[in-house]
C-alpha atoms as a PDB file:
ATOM      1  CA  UNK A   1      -9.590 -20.455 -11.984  1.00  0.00           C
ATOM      2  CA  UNK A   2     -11.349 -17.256 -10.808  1.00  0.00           C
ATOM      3  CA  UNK A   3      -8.992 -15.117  -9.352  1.00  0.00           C
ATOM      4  CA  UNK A   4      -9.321 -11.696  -7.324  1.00  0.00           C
ATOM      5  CA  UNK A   5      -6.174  -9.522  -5.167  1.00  0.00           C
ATOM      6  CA  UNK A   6      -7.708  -6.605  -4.776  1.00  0.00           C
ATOM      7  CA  UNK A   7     -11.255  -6.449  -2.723  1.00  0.00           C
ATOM      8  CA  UNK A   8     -12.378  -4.226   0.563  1.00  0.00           C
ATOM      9  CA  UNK A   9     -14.739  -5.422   3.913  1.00  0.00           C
ATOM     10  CA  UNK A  10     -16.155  -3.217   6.388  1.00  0.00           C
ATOM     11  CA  UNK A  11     -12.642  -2.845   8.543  1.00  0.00           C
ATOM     12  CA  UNK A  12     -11.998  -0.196   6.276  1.00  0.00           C
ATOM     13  CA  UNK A  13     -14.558   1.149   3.520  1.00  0.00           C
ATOM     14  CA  UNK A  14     -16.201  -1.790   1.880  1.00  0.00           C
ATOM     15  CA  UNK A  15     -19.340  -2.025   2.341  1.00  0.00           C
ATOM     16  CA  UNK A  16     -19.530  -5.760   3.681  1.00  0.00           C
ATOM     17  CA  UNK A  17     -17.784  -7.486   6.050  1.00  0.00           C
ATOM     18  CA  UNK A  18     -14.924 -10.210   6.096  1.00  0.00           C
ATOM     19  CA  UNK A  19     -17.821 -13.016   6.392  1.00  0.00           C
ATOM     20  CA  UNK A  20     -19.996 -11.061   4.082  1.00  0.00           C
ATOM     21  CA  UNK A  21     -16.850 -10.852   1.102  1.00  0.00           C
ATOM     22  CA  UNK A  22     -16.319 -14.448   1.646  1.00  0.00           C
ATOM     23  CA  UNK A  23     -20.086 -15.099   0.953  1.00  0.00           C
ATOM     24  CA  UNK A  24     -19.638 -12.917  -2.030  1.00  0.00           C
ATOM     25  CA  UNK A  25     -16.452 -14.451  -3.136  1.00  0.00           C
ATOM     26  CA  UNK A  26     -18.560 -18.052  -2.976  1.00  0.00           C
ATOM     27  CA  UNK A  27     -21.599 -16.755  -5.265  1.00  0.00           C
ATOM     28  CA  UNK A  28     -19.259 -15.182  -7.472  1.00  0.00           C
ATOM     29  CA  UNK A  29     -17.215 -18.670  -8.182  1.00  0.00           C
ATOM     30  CA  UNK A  30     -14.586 -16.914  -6.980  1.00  0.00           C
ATOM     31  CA  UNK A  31     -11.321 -19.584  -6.262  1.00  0.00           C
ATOM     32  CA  UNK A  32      -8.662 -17.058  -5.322  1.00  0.00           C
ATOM     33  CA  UNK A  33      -9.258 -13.930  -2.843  1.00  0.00           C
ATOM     34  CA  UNK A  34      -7.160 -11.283  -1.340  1.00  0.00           C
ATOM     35  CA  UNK A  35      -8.840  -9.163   1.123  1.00  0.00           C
ATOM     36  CA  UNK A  36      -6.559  -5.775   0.916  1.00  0.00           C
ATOM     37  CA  UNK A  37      -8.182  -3.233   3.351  1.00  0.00           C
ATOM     38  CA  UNK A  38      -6.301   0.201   3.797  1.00  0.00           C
ATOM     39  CA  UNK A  39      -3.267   0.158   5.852  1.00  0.00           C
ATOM     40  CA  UNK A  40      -4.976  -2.956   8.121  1.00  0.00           C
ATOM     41  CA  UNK A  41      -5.084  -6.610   8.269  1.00  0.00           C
ATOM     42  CA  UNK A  42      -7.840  -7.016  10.816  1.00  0.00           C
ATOM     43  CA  UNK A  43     -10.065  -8.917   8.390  1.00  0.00           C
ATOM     44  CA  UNK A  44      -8.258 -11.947   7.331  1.00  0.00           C
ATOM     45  CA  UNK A  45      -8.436 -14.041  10.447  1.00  0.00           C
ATOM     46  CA  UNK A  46     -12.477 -13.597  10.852  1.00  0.00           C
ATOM     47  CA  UNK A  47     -13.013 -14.378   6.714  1.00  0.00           C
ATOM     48  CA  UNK A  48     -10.455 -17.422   6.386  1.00  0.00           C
ATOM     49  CA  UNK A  49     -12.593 -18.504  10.211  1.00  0.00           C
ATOM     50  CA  UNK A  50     -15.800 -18.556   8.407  1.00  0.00           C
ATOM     51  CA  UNK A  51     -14.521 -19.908   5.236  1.00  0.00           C
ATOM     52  CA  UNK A  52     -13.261 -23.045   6.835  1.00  0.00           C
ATOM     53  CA  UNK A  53     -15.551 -23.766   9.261  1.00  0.00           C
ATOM     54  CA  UNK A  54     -18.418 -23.306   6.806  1.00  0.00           C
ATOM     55  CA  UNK A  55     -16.758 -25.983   4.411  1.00  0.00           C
ATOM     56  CA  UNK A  56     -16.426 -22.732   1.484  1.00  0.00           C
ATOM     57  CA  UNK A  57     -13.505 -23.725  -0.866  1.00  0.00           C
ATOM     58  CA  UNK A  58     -12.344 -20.213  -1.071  1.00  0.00           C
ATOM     59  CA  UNK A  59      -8.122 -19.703  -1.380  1.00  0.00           C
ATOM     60  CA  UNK A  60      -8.251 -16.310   0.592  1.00  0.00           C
ATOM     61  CA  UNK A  61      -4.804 -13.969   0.517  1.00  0.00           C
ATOM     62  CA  UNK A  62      -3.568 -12.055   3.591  1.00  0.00           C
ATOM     63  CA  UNK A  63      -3.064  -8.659   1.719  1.00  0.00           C
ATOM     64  CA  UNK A  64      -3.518  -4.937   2.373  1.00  0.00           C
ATOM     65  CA  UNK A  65      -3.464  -1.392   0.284  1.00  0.00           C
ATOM     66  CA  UNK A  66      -0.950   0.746   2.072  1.00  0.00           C
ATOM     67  CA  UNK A  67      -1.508   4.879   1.345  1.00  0.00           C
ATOM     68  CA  UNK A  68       1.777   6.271   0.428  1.00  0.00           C
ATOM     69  CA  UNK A  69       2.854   9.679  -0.945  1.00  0.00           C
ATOM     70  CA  UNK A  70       5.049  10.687  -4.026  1.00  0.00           C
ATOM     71  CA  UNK A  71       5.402  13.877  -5.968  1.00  0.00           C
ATOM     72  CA  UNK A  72       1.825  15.096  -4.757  1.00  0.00           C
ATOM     73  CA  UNK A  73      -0.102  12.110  -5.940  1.00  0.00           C
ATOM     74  CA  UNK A  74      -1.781   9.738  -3.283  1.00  0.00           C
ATOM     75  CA  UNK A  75      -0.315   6.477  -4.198  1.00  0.00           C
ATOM     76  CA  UNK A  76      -1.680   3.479  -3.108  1.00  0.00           C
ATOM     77  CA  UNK A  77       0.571  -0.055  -2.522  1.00  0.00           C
ATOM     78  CA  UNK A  78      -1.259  -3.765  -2.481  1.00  0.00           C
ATOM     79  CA  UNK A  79       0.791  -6.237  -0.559  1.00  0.00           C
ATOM     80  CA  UNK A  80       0.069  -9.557  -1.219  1.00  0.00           C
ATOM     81  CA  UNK A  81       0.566 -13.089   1.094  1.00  0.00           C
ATOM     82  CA  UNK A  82       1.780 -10.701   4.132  1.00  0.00           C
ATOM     83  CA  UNK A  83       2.414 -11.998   7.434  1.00  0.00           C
ATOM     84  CA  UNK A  84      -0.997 -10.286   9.109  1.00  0.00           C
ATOM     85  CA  UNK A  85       0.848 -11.528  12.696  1.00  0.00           C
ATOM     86  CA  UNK A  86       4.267 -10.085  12.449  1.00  0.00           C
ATOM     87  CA  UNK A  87       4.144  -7.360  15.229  1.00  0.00           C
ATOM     88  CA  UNK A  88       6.667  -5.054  13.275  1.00  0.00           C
ATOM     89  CA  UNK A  89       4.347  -5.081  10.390  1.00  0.00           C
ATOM     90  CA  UNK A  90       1.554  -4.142  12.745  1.00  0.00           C
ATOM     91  CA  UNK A  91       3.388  -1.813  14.889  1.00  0.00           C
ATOM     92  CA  UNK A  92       4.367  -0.173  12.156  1.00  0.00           C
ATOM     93  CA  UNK A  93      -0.075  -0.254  10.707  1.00  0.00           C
ATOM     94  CA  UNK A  94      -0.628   1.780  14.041  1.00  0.00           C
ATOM     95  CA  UNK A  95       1.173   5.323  12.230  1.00  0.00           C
ATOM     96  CA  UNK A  96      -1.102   4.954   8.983  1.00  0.00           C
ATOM     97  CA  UNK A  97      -4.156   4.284  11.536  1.00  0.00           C
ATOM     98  CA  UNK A  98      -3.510   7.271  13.200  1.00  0.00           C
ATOM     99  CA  UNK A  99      -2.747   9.524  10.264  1.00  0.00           C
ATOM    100  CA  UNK A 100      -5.851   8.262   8.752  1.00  0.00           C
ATOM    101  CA  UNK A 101      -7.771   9.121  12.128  1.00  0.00           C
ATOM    102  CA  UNK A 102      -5.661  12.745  11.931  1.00  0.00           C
ATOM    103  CA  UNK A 103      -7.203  13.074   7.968  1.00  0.00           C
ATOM    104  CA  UNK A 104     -10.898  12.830   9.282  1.00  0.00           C
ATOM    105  CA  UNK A 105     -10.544  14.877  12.183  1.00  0.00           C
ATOM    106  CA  UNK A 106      -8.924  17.573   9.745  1.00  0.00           C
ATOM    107  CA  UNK A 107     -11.435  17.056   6.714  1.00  0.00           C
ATOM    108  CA  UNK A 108     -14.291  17.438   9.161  1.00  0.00           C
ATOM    109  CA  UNK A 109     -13.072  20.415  10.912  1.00  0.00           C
ATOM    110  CA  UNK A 110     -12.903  21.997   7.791  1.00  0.00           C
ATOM    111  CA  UNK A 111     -16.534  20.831   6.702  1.00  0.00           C
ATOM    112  CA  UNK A 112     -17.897  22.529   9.919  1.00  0.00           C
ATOM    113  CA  UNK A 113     -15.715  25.993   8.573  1.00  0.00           C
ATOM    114  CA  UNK A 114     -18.150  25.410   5.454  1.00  0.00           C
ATOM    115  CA  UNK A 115     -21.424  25.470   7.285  1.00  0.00           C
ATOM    116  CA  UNK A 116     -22.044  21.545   7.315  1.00  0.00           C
ATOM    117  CA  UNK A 117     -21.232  20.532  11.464  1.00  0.00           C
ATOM    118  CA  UNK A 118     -21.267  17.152  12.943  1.00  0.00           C
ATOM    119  CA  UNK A 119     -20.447  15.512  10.417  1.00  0.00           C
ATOM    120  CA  UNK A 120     -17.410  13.412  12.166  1.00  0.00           C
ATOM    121  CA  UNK A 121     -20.232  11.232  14.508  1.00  0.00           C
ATOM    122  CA  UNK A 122     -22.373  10.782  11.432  1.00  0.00           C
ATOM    123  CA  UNK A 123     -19.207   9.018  10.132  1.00  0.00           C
ATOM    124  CA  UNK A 124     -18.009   7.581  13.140  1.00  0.00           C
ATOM    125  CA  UNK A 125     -21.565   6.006  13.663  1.00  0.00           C
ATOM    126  CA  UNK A 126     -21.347   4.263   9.971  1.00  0.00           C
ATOM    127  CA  UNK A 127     -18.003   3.364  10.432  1.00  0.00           C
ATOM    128  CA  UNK A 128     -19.210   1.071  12.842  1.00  0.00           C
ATOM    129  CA  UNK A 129     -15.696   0.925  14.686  1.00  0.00           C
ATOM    130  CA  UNK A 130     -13.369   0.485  11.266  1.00  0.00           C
ATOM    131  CA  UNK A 131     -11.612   3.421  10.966  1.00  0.00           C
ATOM    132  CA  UNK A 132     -13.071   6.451   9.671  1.00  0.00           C
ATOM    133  CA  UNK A 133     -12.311   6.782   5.533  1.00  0.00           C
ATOM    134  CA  UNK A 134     -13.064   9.748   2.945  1.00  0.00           C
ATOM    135  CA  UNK A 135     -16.109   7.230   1.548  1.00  0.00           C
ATOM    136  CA  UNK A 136     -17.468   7.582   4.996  1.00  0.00           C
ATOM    137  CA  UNK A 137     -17.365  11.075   5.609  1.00  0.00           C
ATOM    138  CA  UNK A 138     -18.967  11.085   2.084  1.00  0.00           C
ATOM    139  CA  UNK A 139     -21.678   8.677   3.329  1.00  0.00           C
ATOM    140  CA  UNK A 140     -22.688  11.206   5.624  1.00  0.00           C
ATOM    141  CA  UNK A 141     -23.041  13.805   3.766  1.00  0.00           C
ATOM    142  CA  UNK A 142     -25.439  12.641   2.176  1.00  0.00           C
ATOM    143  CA  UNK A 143     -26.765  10.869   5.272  1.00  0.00           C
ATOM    144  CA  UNK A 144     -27.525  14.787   6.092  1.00  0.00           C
ATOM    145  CA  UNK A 145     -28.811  15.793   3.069  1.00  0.00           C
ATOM    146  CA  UNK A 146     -25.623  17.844   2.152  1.00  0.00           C
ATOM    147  CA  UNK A 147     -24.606  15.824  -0.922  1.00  0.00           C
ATOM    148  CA  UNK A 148     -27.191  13.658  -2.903  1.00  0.00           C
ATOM    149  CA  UNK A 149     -24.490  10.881  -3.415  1.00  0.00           C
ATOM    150  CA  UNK A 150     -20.774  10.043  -2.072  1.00  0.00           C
ATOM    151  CA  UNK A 151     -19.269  11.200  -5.512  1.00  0.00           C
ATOM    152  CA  UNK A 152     -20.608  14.567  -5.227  1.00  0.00           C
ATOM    153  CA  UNK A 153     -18.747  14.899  -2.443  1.00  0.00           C
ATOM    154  CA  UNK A 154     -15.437  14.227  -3.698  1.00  0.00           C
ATOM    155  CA  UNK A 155     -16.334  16.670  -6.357  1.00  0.00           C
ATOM    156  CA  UNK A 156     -17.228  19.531  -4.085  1.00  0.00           C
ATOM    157  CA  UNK A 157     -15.357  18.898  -0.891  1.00  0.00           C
ATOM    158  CA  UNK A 158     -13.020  16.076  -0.444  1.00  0.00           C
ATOM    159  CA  UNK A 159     -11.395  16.125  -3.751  1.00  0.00           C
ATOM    160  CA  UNK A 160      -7.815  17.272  -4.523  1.00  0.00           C
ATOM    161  CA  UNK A 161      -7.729  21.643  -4.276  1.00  0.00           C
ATOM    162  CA  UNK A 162     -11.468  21.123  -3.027  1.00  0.00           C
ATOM    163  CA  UNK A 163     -12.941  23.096   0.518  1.00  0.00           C
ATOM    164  CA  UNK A 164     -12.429  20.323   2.190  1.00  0.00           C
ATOM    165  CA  UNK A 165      -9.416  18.576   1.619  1.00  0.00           C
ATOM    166  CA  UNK A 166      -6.684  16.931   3.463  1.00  0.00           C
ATOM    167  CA  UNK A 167      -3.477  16.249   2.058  1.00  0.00           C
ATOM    168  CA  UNK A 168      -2.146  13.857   4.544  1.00  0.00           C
ATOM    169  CA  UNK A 169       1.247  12.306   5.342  1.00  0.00           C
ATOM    170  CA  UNK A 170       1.645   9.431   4.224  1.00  0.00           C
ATOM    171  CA  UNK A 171       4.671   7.080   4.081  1.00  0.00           C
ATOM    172  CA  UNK A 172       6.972   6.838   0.456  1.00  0.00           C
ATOM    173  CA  UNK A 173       6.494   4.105  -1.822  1.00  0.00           C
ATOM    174  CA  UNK A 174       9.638   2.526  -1.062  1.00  0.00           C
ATOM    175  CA  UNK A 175       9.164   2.269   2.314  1.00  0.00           C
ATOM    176  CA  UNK A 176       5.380   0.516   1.915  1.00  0.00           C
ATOM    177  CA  UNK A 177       7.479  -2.025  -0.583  1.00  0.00           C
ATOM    178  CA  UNK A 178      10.183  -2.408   2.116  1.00  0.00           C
ATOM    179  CA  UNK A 179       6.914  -2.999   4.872  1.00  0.00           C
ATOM    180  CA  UNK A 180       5.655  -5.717   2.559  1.00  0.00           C
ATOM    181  CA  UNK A 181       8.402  -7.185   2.048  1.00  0.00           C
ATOM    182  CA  UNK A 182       9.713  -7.267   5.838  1.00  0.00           C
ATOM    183  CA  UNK A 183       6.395  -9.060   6.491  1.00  0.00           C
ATOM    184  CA  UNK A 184       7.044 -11.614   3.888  1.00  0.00           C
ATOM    185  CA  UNK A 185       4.804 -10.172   1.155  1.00  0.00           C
ATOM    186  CA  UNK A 186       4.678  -9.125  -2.174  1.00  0.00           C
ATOM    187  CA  UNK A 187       4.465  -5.435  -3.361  1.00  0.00           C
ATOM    188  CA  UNK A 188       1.926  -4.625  -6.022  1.00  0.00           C
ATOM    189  CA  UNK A 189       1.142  -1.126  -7.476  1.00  0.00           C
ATOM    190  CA  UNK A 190      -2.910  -0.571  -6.849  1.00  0.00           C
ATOM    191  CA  UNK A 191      -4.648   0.049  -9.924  1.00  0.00           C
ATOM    192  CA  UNK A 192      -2.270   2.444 -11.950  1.00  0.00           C
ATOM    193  CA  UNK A 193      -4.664   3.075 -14.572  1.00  0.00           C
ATOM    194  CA  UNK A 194      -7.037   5.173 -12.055  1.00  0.00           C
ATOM    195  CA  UNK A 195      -4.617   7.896 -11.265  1.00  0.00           C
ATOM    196  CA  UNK A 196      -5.398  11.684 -12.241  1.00  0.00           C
ATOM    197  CA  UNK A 197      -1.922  11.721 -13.747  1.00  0.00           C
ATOM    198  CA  UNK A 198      -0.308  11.983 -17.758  1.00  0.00           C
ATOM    199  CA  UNK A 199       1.099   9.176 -19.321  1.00  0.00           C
ATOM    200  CA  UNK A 200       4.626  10.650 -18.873  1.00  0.00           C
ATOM    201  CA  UNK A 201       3.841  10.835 -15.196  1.00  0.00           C
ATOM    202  CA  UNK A 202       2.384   7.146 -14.931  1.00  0.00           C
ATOM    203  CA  UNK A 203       5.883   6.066 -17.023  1.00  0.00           C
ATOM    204  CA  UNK A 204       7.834   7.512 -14.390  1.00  0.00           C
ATOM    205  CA  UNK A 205       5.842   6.243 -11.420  1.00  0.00           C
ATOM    206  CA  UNK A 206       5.880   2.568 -11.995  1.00  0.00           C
ATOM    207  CA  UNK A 207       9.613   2.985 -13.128  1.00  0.00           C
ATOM    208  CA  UNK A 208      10.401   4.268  -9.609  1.00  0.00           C
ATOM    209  CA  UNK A 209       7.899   1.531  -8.453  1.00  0.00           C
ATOM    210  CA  UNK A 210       9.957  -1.370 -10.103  1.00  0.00           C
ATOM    211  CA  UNK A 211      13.698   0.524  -8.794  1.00  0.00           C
ATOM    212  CA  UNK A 212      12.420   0.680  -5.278  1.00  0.00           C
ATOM    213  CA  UNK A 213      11.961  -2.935  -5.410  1.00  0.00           C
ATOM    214  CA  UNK A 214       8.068  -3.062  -6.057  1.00  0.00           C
ATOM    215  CA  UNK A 215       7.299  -6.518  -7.430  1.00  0.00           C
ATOM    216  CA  UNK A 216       3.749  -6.609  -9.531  1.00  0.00           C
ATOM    217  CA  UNK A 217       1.161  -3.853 -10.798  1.00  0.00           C
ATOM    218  CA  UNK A 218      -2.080  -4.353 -11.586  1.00  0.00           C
ATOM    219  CA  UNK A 219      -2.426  -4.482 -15.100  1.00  0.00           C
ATOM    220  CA  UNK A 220      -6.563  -4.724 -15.176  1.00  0.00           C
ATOM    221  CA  UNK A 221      -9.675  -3.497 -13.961  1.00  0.00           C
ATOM    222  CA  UNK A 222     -13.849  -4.752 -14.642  1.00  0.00           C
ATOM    223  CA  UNK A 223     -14.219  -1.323 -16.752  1.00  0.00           C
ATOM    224  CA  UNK A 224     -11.108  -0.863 -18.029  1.00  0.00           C
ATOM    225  CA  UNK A 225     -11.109   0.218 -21.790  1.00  0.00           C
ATOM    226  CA  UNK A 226      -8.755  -2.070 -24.217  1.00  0.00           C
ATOM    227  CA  UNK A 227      -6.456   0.785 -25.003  1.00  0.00           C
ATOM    228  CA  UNK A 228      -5.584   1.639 -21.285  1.00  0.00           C
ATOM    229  CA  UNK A 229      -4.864  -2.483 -20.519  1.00  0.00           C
ATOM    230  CA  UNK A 230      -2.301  -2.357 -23.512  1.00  0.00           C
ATOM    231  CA  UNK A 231      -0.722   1.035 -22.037  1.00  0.00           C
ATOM    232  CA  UNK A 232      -0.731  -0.936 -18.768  1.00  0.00           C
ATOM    233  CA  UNK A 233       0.789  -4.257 -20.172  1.00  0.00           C
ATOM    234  CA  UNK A 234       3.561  -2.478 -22.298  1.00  0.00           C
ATOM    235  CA  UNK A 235       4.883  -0.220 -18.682  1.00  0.00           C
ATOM    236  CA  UNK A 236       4.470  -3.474 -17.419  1.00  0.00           C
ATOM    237  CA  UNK A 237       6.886  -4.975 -19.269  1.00  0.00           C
ATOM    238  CA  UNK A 238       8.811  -2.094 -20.233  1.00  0.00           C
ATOM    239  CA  UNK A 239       9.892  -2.638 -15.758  1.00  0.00           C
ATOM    240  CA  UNK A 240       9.894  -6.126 -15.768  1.00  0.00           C
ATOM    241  CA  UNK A 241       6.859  -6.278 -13.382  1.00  0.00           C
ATOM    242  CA  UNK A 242       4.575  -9.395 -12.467  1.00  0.00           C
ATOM    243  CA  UNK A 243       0.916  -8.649 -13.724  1.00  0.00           C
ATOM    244  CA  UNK A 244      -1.630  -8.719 -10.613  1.00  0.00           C
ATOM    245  CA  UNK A 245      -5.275  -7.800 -11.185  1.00  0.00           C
ATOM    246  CA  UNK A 246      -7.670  -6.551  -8.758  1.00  0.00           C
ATOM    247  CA  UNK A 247     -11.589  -5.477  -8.830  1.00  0.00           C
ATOM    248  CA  UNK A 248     -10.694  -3.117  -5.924  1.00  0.00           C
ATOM    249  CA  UNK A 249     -14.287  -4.426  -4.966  1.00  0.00           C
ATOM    250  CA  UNK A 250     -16.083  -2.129  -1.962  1.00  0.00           C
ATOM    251  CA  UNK A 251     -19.900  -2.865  -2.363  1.00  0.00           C
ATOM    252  CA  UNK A 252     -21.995  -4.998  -4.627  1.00  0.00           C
ATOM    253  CA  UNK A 253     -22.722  -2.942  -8.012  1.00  0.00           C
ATOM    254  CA  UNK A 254     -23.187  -3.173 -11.275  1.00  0.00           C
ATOM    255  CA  UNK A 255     -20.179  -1.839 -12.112  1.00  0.00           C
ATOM    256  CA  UNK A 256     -17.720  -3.668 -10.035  1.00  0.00           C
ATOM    257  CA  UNK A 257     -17.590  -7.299  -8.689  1.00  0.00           C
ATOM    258  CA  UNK A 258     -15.681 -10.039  -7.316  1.00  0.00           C
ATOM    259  CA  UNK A 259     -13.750 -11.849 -10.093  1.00  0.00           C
ATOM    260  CA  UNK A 260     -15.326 -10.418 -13.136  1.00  0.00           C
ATOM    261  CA  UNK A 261     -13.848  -9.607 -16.022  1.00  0.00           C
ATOM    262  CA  UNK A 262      -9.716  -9.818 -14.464  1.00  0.00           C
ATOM    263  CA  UNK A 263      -8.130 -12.221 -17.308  1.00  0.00           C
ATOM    264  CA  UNK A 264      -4.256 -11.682 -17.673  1.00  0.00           C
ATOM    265  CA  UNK A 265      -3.245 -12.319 -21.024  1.00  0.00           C
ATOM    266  CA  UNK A 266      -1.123 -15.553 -21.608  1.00  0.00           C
ATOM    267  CA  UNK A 267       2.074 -13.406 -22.215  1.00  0.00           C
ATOM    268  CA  UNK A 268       2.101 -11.496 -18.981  1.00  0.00           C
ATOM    269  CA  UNK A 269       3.662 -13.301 -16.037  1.00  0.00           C
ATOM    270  CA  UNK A 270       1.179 -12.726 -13.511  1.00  0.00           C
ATOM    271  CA  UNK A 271       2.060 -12.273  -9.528  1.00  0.00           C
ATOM    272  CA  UNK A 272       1.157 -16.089  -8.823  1.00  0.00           C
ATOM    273  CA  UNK A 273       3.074 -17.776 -10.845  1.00  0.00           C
ATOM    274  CA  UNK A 274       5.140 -19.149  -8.267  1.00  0.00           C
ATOM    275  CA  UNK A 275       2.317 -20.119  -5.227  1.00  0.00           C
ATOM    276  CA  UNK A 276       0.579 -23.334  -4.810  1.00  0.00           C
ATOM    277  CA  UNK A 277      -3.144 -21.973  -5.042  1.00  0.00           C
ATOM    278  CA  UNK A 278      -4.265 -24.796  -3.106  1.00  0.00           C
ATOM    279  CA  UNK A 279      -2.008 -23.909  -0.043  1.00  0.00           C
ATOM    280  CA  UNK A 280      -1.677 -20.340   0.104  1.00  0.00           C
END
């Protein structure tokens, strides 16, 4: 079974939409998909639509990837099988919406300090009415020729201590595990492995993960090197964590995709253990 909890549409910054992903998911053999767009759940309902009335034997997971803060670092939070209708949950969405609209006002008032104006509507317009994300604000600068491709412009603008650079405020970590878990989910820290952090640092985050009640971390990644998994698996255990894995899929590449390469070892416990697949 092909399994995949971490992937991105268009309601945030993937590249492809809910009906899109699930056409993915389907070429990809993919059995098991969670659709975990930042800090929304407005996806789910039009990708598990198309999935069943299109006959596609896809298992697809109400999650999301909640942006918290903690000690400086921009932490992100999967939450897995979450109620996408519980109006607390959602009520509760509309704060990280509107610090995330807040972030790209910010970041592109201070592009326009730098020389580079207008970028905002270039955004807005690619957006295409999901809210407006760092990738694309990055999209558009090198829509306009400022950047010749989105990573360049983390590296000289929207990165950490760069001209650019927002450092928003987010909710803690505990209380994105206490939001998953009030909406009936389960709390998974988003790929650990990708953090600009020191071992000693990623020790002490997933240990205040697993106090604060966090329930799984992803443990694997498509391009993960073997070293870095074993880190991964020993924290892992070392907090009594579930393993979850993830592509954190945003756009068809030859780097990432749906379901590839996200075996869990037989002697990690992984974050399903207790679903029915065929009911989820």
């Amino acid at each position: 079974m092909k399994i995949d909890l971490h992937c991105h549409s268009t309601c945030s910054d993937g590249a492809l939409t809910p009906v899109e992903l699930v056409q993915r998911a389907q070429q990809m053999q993919v059995d098991v998909l969670a659709i975990t767009d930042h800090d929304t759940v407005a996806g789910i309902s039009a990708a598990r639509d198309y999935a069943k009335n299109s006959n596609i034997k896809l298992n697809i997971i109400a999650g999301i990837e909640l942006s918290t803060s903690w000690h400086g670092f921009d932490i992100h939070v999967v939450g897995l099988r979450v109620d996408k209708d519980d109006c607390v949950f959602l009520k509760r969405l509309e704060g990280q919406l509107a610090e995330r609209d807040k972030r790209a006002e910010r970041i592109c008032e201070k592009l326009a300090k730098c020389g580079h104006e207008g970028i905002y509507n270039v955004a807005l317009e690619i957006a295409d009415g999901a809210q407006i994300s760092r990738n694309h604000i990055a999209r558009a600068m090198v829509q306009r020729s400022i950047c010749t491709h989105p990573q360049q412009a983390f590296t000289k603008y929207l990165g950490k201590n760069k001209k650019a650079h927002v450092t928003p405020n987010w909710i803690r970590i505990e209380e994105a595990i206490q939001w998953i878990h009030d909406a009936g989910g389960q709390a998974v820290l988003a790929h650990p492995g990708h953090y600009d952090m020191t071992t000693k640092w990623l020790r002490k985050l997933v240990a205040e993960f697993a106090q604060s009640g966090g329930d799984a971390m992803e443990i694997t990644h498509p391009n993960m090197a073997a070293d870095k998994k074993k880190l991964l698996q020993e924290i892992m255990f070392d907090n009594a964590l579930l393993a979850s894995a993830g592509s954190d899929f945003h756009f068809p590449s030859r780097f990432t995709e749906l379901g590839r390469r996200l075996d869990i070892p037989l002697s990690c416990k992984p974050v399903w253990h207790s679903w029915n697949l065929a009911t989820t």
